[in-house]
N, C-alpha and C. Protein backbone atom coordinates (compact mmCIF):
# COMPACT_ATOMS: atom_id res chain seq x y z
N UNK A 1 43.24 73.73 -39.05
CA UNK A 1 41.93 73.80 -38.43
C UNK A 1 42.09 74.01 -36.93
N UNK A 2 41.06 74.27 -36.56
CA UNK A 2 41.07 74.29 -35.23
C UNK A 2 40.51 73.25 -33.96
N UNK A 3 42.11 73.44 -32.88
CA UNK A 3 40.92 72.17 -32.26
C UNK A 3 40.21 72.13 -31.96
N UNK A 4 39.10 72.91 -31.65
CA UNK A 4 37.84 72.92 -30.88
C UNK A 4 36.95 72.82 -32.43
N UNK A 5 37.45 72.57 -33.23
CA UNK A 5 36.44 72.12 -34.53
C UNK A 5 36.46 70.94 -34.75
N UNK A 6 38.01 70.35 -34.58
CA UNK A 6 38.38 69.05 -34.64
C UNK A 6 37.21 68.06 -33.73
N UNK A 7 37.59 68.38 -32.21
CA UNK A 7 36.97 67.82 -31.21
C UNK A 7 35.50 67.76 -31.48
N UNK A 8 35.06 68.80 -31.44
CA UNK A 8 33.99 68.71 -31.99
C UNK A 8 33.16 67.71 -33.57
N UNK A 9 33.85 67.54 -34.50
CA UNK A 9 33.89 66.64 -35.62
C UNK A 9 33.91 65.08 -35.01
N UNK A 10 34.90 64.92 -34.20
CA UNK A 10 35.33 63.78 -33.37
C UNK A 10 33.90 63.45 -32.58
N UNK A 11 33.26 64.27 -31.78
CA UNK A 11 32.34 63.92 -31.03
C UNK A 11 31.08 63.50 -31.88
N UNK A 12 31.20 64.43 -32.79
CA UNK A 12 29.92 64.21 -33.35
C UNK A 12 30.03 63.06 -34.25
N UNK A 13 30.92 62.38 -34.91
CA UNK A 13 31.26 61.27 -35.60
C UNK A 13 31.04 60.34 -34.37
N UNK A 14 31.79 60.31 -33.21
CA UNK A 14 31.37 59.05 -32.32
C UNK A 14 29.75 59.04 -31.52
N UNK A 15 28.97 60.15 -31.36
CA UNK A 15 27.72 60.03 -31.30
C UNK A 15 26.67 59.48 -32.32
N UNK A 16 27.20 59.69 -33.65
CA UNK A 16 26.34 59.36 -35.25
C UNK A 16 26.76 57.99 -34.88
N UNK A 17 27.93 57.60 -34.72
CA UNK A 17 28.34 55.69 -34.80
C UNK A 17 27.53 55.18 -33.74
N UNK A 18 27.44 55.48 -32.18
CA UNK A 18 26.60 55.35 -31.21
C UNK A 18 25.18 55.15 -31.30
N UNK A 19 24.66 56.24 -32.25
CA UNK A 19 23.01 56.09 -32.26
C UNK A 19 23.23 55.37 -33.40
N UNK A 20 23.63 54.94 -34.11
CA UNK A 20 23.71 54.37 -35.14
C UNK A 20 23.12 52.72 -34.77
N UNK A 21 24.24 52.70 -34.09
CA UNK A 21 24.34 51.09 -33.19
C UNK A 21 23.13 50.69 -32.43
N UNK A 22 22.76 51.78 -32.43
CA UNK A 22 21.24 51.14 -31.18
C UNK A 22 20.19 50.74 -31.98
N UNK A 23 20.09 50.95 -32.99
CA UNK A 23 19.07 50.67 -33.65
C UNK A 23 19.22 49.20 -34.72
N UNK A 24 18.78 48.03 -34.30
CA UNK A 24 18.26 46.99 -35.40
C UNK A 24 17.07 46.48 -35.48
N UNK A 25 17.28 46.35 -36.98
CA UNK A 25 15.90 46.06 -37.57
C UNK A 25 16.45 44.89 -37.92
N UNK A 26 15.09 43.89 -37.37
CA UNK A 26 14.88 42.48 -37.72
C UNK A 26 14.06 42.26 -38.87
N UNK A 27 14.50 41.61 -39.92
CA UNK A 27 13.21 41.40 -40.54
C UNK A 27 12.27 40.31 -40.44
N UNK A 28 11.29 40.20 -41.23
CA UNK A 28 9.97 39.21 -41.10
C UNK A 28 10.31 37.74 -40.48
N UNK A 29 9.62 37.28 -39.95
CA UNK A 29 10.29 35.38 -39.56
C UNK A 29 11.78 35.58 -39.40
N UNK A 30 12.38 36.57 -39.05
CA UNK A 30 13.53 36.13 -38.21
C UNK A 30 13.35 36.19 -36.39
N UNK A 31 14.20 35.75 -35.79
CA UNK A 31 14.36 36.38 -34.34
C UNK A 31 16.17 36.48 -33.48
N UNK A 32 16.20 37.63 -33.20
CA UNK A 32 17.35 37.49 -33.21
C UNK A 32 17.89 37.53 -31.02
N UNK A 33 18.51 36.82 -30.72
CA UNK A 33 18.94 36.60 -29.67
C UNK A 33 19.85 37.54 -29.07
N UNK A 34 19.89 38.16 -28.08
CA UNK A 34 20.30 39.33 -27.82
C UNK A 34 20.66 39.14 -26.51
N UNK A 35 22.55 39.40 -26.50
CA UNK A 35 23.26 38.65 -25.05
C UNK A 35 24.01 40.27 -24.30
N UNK A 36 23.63 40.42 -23.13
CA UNK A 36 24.34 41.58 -22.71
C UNK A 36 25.22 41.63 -21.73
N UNK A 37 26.82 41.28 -22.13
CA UNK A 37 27.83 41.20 -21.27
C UNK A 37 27.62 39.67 -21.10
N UNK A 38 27.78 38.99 -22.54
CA UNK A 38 27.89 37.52 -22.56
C UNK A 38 26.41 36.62 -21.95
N UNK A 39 26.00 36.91 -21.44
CA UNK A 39 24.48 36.40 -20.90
C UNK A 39 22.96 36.77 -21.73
N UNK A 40 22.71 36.15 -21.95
CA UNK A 40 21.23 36.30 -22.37
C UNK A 40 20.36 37.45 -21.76
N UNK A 41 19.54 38.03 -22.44
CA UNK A 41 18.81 39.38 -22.36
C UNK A 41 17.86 39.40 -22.53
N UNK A 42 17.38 39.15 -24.35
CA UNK A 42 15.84 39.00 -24.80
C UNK A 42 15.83 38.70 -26.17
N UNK A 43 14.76 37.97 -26.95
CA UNK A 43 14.76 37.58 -28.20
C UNK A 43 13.93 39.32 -29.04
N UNK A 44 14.91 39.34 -30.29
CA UNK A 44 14.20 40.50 -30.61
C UNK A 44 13.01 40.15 -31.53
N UNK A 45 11.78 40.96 -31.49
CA UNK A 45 11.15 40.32 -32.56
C UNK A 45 11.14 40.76 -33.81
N UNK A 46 10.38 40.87 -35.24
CA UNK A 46 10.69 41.58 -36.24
C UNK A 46 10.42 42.78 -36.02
N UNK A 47 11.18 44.00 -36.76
CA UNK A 47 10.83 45.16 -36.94
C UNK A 47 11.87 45.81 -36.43
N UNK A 48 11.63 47.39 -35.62
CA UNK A 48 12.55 48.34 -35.13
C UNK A 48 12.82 48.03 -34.17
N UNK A 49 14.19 47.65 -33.45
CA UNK A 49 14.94 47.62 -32.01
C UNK A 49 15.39 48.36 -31.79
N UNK A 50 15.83 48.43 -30.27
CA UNK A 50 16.65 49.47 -29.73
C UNK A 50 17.38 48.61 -28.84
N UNK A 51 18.72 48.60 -28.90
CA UNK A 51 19.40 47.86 -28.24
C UNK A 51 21.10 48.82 -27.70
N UNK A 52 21.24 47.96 -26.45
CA UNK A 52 22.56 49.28 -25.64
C UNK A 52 24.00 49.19 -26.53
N UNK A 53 24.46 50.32 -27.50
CA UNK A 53 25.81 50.14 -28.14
C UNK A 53 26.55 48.99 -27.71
N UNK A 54 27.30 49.36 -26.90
CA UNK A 54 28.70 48.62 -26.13
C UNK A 54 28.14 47.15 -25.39
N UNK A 55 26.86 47.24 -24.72
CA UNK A 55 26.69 46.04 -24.35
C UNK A 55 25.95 44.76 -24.53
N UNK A 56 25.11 45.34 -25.46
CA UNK A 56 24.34 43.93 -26.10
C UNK A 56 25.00 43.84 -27.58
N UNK A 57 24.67 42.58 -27.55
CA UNK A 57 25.39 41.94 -29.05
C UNK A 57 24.36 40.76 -29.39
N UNK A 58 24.34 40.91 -30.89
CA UNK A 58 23.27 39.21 -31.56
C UNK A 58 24.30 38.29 -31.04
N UNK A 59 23.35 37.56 -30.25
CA UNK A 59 23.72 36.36 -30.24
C UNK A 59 23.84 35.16 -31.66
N UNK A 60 22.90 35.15 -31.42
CA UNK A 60 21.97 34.05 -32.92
C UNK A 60 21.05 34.96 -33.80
N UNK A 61 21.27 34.30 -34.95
CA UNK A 61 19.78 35.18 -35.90
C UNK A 61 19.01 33.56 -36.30
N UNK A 62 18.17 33.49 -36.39
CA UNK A 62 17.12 32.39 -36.38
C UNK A 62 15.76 32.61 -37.35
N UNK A 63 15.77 31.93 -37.89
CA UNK A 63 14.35 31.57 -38.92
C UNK A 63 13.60 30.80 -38.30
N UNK A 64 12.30 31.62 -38.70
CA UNK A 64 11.04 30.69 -37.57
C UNK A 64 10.42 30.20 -38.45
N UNK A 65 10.51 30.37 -39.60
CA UNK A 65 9.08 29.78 -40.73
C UNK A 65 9.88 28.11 -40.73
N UNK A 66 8.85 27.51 -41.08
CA UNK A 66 8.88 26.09 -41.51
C UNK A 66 10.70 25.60 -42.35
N UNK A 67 10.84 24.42 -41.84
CA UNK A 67 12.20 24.36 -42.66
C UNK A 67 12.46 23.14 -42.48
N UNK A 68 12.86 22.94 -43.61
CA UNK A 68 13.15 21.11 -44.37
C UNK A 68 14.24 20.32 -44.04
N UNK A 69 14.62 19.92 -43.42
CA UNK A 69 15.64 18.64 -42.97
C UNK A 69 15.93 17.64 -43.82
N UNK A 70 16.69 17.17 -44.93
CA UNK A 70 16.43 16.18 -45.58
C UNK A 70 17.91 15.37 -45.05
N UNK A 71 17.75 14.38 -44.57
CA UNK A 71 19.49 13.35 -43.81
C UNK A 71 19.43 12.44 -44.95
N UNK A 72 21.16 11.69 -45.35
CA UNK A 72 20.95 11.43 -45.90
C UNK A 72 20.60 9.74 -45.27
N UNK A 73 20.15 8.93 -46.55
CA UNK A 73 20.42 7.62 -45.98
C UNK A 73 21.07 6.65 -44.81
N UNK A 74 20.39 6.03 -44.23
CA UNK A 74 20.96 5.47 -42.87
C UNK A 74 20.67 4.24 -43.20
N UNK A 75 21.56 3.21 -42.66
CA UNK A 75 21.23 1.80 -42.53
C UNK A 75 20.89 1.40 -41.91
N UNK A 76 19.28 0.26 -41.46
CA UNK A 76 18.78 0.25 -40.48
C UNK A 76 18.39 -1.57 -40.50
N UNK A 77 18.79 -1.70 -39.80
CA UNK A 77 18.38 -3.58 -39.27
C UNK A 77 17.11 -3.51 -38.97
N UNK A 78 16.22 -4.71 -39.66
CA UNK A 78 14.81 -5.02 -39.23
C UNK A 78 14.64 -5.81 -38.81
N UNK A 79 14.23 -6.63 -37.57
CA UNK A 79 13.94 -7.41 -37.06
C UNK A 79 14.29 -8.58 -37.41
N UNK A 80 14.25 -8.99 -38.53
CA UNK A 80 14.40 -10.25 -39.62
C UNK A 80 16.00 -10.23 -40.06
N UNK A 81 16.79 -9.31 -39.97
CA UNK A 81 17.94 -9.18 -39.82
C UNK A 81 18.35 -8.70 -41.40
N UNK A 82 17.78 -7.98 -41.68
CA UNK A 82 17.98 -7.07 -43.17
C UNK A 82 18.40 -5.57 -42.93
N UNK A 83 19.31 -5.47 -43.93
CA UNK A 83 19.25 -3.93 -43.77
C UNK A 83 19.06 -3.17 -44.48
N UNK A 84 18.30 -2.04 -44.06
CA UNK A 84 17.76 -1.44 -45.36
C UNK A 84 18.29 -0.27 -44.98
N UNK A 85 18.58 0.90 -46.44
CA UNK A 85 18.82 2.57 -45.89
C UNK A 85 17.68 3.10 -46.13
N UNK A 86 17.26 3.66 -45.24
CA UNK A 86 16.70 4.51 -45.30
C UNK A 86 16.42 6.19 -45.03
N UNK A 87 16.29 7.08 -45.70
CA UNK A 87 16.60 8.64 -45.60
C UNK A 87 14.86 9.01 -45.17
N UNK A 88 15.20 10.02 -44.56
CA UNK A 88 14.04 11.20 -43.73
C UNK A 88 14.13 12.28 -44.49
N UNK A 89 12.78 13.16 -44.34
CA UNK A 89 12.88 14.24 -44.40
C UNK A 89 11.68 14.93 -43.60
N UNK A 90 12.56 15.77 -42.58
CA UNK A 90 11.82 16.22 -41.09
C UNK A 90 11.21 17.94 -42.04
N UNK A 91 9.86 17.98 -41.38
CA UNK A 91 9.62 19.62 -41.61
C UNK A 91 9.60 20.12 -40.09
N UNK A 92 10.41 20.94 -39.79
CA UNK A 92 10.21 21.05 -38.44
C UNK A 92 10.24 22.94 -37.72
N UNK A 93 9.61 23.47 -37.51
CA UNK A 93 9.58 25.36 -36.90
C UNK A 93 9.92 24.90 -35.45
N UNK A 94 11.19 26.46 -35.52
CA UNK A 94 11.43 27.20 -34.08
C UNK A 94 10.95 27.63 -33.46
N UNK A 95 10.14 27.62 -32.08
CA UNK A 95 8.97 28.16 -31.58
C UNK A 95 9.61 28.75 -30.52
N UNK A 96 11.13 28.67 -30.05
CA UNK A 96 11.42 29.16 -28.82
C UNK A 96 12.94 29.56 -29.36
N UNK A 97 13.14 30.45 -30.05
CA UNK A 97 14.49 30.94 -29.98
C UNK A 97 15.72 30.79 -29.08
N UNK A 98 15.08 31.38 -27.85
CA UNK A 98 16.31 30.95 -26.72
C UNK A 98 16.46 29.76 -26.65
N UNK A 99 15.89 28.94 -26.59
CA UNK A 99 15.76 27.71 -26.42
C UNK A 99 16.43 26.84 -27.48
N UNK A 100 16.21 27.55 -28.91
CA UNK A 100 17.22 26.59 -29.84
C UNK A 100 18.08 26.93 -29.86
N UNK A 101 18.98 28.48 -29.40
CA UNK A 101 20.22 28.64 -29.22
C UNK A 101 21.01 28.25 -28.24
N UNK A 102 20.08 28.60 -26.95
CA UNK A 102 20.67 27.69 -25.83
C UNK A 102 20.80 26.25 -25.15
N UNK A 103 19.52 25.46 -24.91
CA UNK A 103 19.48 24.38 -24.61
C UNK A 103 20.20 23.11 -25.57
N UNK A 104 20.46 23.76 -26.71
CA UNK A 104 21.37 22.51 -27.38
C UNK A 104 22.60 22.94 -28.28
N UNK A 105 23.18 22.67 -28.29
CA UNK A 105 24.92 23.03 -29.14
C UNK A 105 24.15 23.42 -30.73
N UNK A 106 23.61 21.61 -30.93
CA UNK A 106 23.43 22.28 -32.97
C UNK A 106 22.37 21.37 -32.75
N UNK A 107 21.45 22.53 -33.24
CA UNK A 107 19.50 21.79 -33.05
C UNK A 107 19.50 20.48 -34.20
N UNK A 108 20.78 21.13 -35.53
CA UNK A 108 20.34 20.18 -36.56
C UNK A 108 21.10 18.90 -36.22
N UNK A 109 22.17 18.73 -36.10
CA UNK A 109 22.97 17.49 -35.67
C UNK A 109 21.66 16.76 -34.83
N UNK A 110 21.79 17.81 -33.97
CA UNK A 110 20.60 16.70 -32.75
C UNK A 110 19.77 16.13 -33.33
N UNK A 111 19.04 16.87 -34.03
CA UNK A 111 17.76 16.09 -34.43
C UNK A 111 17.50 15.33 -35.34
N UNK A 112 18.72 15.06 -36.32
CA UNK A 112 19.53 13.95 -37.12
C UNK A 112 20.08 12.84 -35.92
N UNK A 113 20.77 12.71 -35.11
CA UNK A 113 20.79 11.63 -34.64
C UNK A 113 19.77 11.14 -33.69
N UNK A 114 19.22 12.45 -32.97
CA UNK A 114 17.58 11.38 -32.52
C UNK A 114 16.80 10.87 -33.79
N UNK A 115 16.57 11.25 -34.57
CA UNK A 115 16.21 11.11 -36.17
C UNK A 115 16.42 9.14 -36.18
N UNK A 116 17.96 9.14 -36.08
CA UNK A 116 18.69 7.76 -36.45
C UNK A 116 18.64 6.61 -35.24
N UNK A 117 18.58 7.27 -34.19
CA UNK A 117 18.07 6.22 -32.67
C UNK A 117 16.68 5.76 -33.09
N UNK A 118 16.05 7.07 -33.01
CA UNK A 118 14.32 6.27 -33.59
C UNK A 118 14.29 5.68 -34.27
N UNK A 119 14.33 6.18 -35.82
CA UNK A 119 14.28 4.50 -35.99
C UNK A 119 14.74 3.59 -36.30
N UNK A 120 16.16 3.50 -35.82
CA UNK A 120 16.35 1.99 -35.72
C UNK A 120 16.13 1.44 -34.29
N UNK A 121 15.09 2.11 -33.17
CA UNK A 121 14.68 1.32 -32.35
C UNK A 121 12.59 0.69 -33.56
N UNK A 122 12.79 1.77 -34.08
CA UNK A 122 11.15 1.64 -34.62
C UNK A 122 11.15 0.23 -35.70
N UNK A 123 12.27 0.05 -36.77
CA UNK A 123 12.31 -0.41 -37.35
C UNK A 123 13.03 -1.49 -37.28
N UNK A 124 13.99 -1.62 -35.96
CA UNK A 124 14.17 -2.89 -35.42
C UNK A 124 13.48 -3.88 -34.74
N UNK A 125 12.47 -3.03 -34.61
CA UNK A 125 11.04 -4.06 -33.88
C UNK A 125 10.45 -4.34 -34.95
N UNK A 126 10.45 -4.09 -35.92
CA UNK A 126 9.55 -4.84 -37.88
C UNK A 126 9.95 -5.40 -38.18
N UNK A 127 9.59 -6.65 -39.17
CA UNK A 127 10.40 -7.36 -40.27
C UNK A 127 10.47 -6.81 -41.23
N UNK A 128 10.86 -7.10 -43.00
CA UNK A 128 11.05 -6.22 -43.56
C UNK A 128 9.61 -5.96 -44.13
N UNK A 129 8.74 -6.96 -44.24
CA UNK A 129 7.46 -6.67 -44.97
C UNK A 129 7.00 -5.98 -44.47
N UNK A 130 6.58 -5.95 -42.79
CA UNK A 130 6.35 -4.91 -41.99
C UNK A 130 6.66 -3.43 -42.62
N UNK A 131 8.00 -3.38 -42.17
CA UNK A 131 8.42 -2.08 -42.75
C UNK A 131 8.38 -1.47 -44.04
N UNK A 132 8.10 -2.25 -45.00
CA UNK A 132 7.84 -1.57 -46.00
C UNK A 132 6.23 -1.08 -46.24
N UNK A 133 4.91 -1.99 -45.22
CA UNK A 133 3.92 -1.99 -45.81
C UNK A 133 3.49 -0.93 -44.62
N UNK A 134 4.07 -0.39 -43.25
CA UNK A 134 3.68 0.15 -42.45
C UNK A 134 4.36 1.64 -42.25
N UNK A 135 4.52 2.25 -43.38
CA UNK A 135 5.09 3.17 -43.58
C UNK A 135 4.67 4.74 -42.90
N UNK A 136 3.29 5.01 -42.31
CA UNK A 136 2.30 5.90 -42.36
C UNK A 136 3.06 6.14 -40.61
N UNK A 137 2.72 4.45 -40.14
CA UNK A 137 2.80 4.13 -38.84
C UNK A 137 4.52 4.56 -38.24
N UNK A 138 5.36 3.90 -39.13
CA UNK A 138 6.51 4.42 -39.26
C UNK A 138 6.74 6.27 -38.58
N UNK A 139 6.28 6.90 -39.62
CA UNK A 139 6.16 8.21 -39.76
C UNK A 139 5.79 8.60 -38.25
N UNK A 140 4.36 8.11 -38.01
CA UNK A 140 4.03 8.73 -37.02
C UNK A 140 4.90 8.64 -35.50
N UNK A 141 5.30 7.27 -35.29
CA UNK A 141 6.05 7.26 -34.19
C UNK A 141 6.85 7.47 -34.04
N UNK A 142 7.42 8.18 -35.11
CA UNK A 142 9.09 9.21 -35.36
C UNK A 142 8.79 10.40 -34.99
N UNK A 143 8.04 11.01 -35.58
CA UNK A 143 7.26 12.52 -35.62
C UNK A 143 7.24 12.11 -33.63
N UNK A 144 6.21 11.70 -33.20
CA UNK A 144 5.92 11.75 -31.79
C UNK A 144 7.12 11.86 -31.19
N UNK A 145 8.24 10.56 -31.58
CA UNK A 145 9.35 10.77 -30.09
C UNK A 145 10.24 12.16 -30.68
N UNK A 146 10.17 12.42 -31.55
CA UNK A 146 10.78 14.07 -31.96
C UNK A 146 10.53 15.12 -31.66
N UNK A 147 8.87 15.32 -31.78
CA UNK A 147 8.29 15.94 -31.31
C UNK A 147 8.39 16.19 -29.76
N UNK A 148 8.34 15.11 -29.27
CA UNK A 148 8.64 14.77 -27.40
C UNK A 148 10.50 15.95 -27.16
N UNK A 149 11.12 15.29 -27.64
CA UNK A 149 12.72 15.22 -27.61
C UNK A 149 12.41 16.96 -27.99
N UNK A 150 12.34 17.38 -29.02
CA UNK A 150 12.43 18.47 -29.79
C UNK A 150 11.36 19.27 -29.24
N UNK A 151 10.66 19.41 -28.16
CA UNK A 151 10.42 20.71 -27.67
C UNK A 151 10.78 21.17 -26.51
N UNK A 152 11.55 20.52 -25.49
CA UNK A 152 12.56 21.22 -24.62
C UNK A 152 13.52 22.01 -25.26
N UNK A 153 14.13 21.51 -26.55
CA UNK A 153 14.92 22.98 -27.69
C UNK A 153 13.93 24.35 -28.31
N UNK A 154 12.87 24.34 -28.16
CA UNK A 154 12.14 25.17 -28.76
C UNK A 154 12.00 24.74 -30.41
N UNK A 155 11.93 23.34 -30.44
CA UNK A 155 11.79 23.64 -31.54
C UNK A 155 10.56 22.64 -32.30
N UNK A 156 9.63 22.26 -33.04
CA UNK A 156 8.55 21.64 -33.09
C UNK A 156 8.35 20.83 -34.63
N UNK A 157 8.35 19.59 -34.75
CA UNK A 157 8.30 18.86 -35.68
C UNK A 157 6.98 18.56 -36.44
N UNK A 158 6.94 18.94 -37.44
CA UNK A 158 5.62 18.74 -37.76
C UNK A 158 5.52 17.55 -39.07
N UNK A 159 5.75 17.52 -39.59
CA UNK A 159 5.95 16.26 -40.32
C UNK A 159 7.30 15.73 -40.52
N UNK A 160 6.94 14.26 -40.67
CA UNK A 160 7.98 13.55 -41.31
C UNK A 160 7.79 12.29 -41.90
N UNK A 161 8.37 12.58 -43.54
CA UNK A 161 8.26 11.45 -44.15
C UNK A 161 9.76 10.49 -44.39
């Protein structure tokens, strides 16, 4: 063959890989984090992107719809000096992408051990009758300091039983 056919084959194979690359598609309730030359850039939203070959790269890919936390059992001292285990289960949405990739290492760890500070500060202030008959109340003042804690990460707690 010839080289100027070759070269040509060559170019046009590394231009097809090039435009190739610029283009991602996000799909529905995802968002994907997008770092250019190691630094943060922009969250993509769903659908058609256009992003620079060589210098942006996914950071994170992230689910925004609703999503279930279930920890397991924890042992928790009540006031009265009992211990009981007790397990959570957080429903909690990503509302700030950058924010859950960046501002914290692992959103889920975190929010499992604020999870386990609460309440055994909540349920160390009850006795056990307390705690078993104030369960609603329980809930709610978990949800609140989570809620508090958990939206400097971008991320938002909406129930927890």
């Amino acid at each position: 063959m010839d080289p100027v056919v070759i070269l040509i084959l060559v170019v046009a194979i590394v231009v097809a890989f090039l435009a190739a690359s610029t283009v991602r598609i996000v799909p529905q309730a995802r968002r994907y984090n997008i770092e250019r030359f190691g630094r943060y850039r922009r969250t993509l939203q769903p659908g058609l992107n256009f992003v620079l070959p060589v210098a942006d790269r996914v950071n994170t890919k992230l689910d925004v719809r609703e999503q279930v936390y279930s920890s397991d059992p924890k042992p928790v001292i009540t006031e009265d000096n009992l211990v009981v285990n007790i397990d959570t289960v957080l429903y909690f949405q990503i509302t700030d992408p950058r924010a859950a990739a960046y501002e914290v290492a692992d959103f889920l760890q975190a929010i499992d051990q604020l999870t386990v500070t609460t309440l055994r500060n909540v349920i160390g202030s009850m006795d056990l009758e307390e705690t078993l008959t104030s369960r609603e109340e329980i809930n709610t003042r978990l949800r609140t300091v989570l809620d508090d804690a958990t939206g400097k990460w971008g991320i938002r707690v909406n129930r927890v039983e």
